[in-house]
C-alpha atoms as a PDB file:
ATOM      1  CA  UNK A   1     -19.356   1.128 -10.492  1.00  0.00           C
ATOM      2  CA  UNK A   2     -21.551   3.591 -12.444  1.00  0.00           C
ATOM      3  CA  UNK A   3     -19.045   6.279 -11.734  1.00  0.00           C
ATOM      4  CA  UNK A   4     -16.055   4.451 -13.190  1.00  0.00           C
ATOM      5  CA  UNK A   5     -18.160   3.373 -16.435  1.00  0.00           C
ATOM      6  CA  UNK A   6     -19.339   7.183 -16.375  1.00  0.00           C
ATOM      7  CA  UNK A   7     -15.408   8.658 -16.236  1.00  0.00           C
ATOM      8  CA  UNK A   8     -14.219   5.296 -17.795  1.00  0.00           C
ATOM      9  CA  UNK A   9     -11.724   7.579 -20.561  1.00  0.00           C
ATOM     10  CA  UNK A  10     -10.696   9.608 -17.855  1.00  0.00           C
ATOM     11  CA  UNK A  11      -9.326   7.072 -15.295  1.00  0.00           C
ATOM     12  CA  UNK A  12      -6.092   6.209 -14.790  1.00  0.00           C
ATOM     13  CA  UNK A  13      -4.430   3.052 -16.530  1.00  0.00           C
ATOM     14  CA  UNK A  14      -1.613   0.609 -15.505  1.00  0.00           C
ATOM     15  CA  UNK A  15       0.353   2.447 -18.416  1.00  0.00           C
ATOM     16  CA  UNK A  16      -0.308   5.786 -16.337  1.00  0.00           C
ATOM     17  CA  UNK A  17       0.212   4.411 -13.092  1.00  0.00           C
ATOM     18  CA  UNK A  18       2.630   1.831 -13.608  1.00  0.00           C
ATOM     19  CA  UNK A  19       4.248  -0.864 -11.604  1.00  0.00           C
ATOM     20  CA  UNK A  20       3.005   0.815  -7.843  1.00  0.00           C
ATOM     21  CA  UNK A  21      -0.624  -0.175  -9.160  1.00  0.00           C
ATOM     22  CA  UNK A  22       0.613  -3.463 -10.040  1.00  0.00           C
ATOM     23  CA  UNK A  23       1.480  -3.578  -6.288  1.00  0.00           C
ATOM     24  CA  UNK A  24      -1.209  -2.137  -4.635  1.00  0.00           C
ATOM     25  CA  UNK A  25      -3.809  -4.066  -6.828  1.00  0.00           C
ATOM     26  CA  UNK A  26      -1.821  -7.102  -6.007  1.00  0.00           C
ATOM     27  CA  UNK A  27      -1.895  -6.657  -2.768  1.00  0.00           C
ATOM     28  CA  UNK A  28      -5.248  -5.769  -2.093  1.00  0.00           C
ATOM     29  CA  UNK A  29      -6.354  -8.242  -4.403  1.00  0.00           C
ATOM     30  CA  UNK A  30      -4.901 -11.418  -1.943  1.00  0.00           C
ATOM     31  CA  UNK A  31      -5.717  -9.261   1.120  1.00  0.00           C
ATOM     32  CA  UNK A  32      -9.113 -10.759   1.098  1.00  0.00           C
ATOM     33  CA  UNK A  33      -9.868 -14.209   2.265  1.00  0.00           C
ATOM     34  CA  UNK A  34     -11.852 -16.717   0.590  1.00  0.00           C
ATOM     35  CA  UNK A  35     -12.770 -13.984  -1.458  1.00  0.00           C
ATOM     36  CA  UNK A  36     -11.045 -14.278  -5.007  1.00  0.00           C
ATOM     37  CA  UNK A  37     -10.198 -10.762  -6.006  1.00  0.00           C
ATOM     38  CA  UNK A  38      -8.785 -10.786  -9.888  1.00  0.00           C
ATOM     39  CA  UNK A  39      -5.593  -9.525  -9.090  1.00  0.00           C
ATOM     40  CA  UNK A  40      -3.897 -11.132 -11.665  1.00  0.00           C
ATOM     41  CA  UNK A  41      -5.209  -8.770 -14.388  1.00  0.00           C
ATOM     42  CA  UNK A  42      -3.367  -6.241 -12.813  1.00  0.00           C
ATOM     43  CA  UNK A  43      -0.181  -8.339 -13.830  1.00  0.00           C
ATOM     44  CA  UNK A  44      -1.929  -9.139 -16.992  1.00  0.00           C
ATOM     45  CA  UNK A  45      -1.927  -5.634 -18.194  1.00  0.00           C
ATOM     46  CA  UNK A  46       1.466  -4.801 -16.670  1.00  0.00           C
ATOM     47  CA  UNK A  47       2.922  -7.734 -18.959  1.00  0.00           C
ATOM     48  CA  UNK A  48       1.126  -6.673 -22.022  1.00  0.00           C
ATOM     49  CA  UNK A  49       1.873  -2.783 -21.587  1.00  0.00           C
ATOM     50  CA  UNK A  50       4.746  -3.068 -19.002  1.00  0.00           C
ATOM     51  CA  UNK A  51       8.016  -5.305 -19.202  1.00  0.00           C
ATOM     52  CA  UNK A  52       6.844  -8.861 -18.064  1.00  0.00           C
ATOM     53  CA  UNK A  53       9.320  -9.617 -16.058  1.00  0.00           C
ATOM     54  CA  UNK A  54       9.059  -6.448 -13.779  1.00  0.00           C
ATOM     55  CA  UNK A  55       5.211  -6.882 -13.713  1.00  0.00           C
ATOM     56  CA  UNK A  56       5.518  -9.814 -12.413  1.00  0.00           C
ATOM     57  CA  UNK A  57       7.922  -9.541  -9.978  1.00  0.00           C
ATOM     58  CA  UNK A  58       5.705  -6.771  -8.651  1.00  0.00           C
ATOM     59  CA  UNK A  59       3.009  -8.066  -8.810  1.00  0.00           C
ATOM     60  CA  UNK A  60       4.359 -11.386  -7.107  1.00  0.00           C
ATOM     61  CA  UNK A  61       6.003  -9.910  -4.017  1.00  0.00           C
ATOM     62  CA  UNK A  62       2.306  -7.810  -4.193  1.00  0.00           C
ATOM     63  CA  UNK A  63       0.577 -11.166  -3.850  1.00  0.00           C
ATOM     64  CA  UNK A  64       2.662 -12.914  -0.999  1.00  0.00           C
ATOM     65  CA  UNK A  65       2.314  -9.970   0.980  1.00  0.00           C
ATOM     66  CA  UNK A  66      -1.289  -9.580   0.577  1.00  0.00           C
ATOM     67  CA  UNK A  67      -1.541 -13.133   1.875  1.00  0.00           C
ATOM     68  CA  UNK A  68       0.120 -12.331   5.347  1.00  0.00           C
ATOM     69  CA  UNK A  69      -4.116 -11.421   6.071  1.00  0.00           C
ATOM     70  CA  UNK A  70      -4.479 -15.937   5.893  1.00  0.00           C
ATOM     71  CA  UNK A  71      -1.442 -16.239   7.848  1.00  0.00           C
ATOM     72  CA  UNK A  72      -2.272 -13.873  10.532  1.00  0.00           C
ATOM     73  CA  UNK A  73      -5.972 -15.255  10.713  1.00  0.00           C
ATOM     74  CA  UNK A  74      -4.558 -18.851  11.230  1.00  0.00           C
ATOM     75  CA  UNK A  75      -2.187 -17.218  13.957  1.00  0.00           C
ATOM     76  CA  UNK A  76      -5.598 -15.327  15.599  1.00  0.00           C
ATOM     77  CA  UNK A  77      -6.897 -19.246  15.497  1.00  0.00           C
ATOM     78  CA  UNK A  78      -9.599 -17.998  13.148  1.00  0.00           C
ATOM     79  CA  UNK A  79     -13.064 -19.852  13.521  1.00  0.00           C
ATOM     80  CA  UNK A  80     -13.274 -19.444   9.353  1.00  0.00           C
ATOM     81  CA  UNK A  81     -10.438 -22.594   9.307  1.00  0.00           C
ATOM     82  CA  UNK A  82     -12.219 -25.237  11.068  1.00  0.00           C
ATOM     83  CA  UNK A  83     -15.131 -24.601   9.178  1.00  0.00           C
ATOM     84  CA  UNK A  84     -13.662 -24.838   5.577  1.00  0.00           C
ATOM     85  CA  UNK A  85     -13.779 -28.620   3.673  1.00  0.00           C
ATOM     86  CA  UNK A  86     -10.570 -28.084   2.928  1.00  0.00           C
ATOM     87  CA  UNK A  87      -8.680 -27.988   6.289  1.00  0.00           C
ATOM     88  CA  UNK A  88      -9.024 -31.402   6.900  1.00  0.00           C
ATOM     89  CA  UNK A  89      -7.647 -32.771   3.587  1.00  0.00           C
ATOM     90  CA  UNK A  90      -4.662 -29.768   3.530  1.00  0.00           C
ATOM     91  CA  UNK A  91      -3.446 -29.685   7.498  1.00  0.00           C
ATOM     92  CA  UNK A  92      -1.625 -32.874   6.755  1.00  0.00           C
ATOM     93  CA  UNK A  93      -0.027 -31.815   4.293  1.00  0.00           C
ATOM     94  CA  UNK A  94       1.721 -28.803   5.612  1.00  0.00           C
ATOM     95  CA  UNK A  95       2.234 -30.242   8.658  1.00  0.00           C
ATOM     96  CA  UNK A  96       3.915 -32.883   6.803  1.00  0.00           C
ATOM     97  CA  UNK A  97       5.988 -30.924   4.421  1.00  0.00           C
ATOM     98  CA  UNK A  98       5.784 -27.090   5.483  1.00  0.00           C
ATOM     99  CA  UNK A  99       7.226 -24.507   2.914  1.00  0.00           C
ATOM    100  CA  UNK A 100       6.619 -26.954  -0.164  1.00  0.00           C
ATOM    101  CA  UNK A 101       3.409 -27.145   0.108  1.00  0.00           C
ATOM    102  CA  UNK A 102       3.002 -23.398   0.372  1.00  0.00           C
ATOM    103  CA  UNK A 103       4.829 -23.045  -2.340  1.00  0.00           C
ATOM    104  CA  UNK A 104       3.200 -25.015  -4.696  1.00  0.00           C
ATOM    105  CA  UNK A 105       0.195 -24.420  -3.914  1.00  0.00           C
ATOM    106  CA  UNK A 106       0.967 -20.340  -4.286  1.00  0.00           C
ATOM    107  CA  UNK A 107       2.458 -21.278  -7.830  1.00  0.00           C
ATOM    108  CA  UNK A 108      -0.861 -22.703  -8.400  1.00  0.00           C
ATOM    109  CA  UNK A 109      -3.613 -20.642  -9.458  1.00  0.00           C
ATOM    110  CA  UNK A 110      -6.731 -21.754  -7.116  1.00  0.00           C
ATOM    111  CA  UNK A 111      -8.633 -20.557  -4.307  1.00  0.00           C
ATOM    112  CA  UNK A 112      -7.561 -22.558  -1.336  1.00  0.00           C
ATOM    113  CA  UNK A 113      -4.208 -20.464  -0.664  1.00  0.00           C
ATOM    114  CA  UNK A 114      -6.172 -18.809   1.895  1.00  0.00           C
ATOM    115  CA  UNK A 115      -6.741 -21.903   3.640  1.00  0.00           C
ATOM    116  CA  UNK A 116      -3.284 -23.228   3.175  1.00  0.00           C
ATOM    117  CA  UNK A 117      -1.884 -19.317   4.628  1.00  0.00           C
ATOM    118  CA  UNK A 118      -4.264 -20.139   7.670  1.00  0.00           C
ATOM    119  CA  UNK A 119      -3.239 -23.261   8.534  1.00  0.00           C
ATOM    120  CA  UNK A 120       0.622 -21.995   8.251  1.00  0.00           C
ATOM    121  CA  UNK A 121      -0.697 -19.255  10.977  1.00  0.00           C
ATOM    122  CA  UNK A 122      -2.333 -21.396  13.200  1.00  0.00           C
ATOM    123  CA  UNK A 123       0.825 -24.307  13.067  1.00  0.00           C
ATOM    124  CA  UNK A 124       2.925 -20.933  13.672  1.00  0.00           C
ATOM    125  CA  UNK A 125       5.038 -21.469  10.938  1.00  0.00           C
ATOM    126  CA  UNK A 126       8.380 -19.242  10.820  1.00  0.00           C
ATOM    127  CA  UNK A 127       7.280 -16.131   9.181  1.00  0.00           C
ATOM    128  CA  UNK A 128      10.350 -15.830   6.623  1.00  0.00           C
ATOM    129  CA  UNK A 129       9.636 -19.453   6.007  1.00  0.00           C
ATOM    130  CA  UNK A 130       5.780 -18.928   5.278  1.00  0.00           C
ATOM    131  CA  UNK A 131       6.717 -15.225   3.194  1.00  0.00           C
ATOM    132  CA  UNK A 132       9.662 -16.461   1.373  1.00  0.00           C
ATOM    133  CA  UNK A 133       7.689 -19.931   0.094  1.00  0.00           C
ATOM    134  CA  UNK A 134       4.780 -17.551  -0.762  1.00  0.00           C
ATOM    135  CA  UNK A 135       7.255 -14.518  -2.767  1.00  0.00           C
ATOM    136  CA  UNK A 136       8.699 -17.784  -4.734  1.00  0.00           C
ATOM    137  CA  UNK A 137       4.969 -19.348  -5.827  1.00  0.00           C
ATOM    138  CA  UNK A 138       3.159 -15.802  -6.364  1.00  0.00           C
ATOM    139  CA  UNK A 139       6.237 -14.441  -8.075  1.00  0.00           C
ATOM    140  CA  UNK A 140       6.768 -17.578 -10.414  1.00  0.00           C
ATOM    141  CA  UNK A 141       2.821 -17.797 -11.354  1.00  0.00           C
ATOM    142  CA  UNK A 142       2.936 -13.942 -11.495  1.00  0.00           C
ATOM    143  CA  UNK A 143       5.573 -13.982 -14.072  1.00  0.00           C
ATOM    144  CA  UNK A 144       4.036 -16.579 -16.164  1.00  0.00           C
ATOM    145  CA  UNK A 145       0.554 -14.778 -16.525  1.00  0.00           C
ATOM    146  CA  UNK A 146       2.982 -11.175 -17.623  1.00  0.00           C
ATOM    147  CA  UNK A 147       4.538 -13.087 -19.823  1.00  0.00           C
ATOM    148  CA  UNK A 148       1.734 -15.144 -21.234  1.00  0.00           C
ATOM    149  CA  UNK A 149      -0.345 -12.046 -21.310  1.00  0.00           C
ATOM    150  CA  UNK A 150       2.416 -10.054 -23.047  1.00  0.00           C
ATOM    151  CA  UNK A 151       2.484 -13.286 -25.808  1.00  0.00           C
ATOM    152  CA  UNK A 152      -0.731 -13.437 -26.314  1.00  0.00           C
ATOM    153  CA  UNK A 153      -1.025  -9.405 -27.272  1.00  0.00           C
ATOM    154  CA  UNK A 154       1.328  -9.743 -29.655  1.00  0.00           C
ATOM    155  CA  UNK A 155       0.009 -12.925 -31.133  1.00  0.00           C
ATOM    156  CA  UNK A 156      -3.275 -10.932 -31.499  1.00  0.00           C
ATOM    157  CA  UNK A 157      -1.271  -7.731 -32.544  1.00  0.00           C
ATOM    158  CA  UNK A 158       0.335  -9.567 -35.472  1.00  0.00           C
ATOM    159  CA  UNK A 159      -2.994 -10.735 -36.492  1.00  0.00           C
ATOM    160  CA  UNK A 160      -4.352  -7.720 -37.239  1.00  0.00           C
END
């Protein structure tokens, strides 16, 4: 941390580095479980310095694939699921209705996705059906925050 606030003006920037950081960050960022990791700024900046629509794209399909770390847990049979307050209440409800729930709860922002990926792993959901649900949720919040970003610079641009 001290050596990144040291070289700060030196370091490279999402203008610099583009839409592969938007990717990388992305996916590191919902690699980790239960863990939130603010990936989203990533797709932040992208929008506000980057075309929107690309940044979140990237950063979207960056996100879903990141979250193949819940999904493979819940396949391992993770001990980390049983213990979480939140199985009990969500297990129903993907047993119930599978891919939509993934879905919207990936559109979502909030920090039970993790749970939700796990749960997919452990019911052995198909894997296209779990990744595809995922690409659609990430990639539609993903898109918003680029564009909402990219609004809101402008709004404060054209306020001097």
């Amino acid at each position: 941390m001290t050596v990144a606030l040291v070289y700060r003006d030196s370091l490279p920037t999402v203008e610099t580095l583009g839409y592969p950081a938007i990717f990388i960050v992305s996916v590191l960022g919902s690699a980790t479980l239960l863990f939130p990791v603010p990936a989203l700024l990533a797709v932040c900046a992208g929008g506000t310095l980057l075309n929107p629509l690309l940044s979140g794209v990237i950063g979207g399909t960056g996100l879903a694939l990141g979250e193949g770390t819940g999904y493979l847990a819940g396949v391992a049979g993770s001990g980390l699921l049983r213990e979480n307050r939140w199985y009990g209440r969500l297990r129903p409800w993907v047993e119930r209705r599978g891919w939509m729930v993934v879905l919207v709860i990936a559109a979502i922002p909030n920090p039970i996705f993790d749970i939700v990926g796990m749960i997919a792993g452990a019911m052995r959901m198909p894997l296209w059906q779990f990744f595809g649900a995922a690409w659609v949720g990430k990639t539609v919040r993903s898109v918003g925050v680029a564009y909402g970003c990219a609004l809101g610079y402008d709004f404060l641009r054209a306020l001097g």
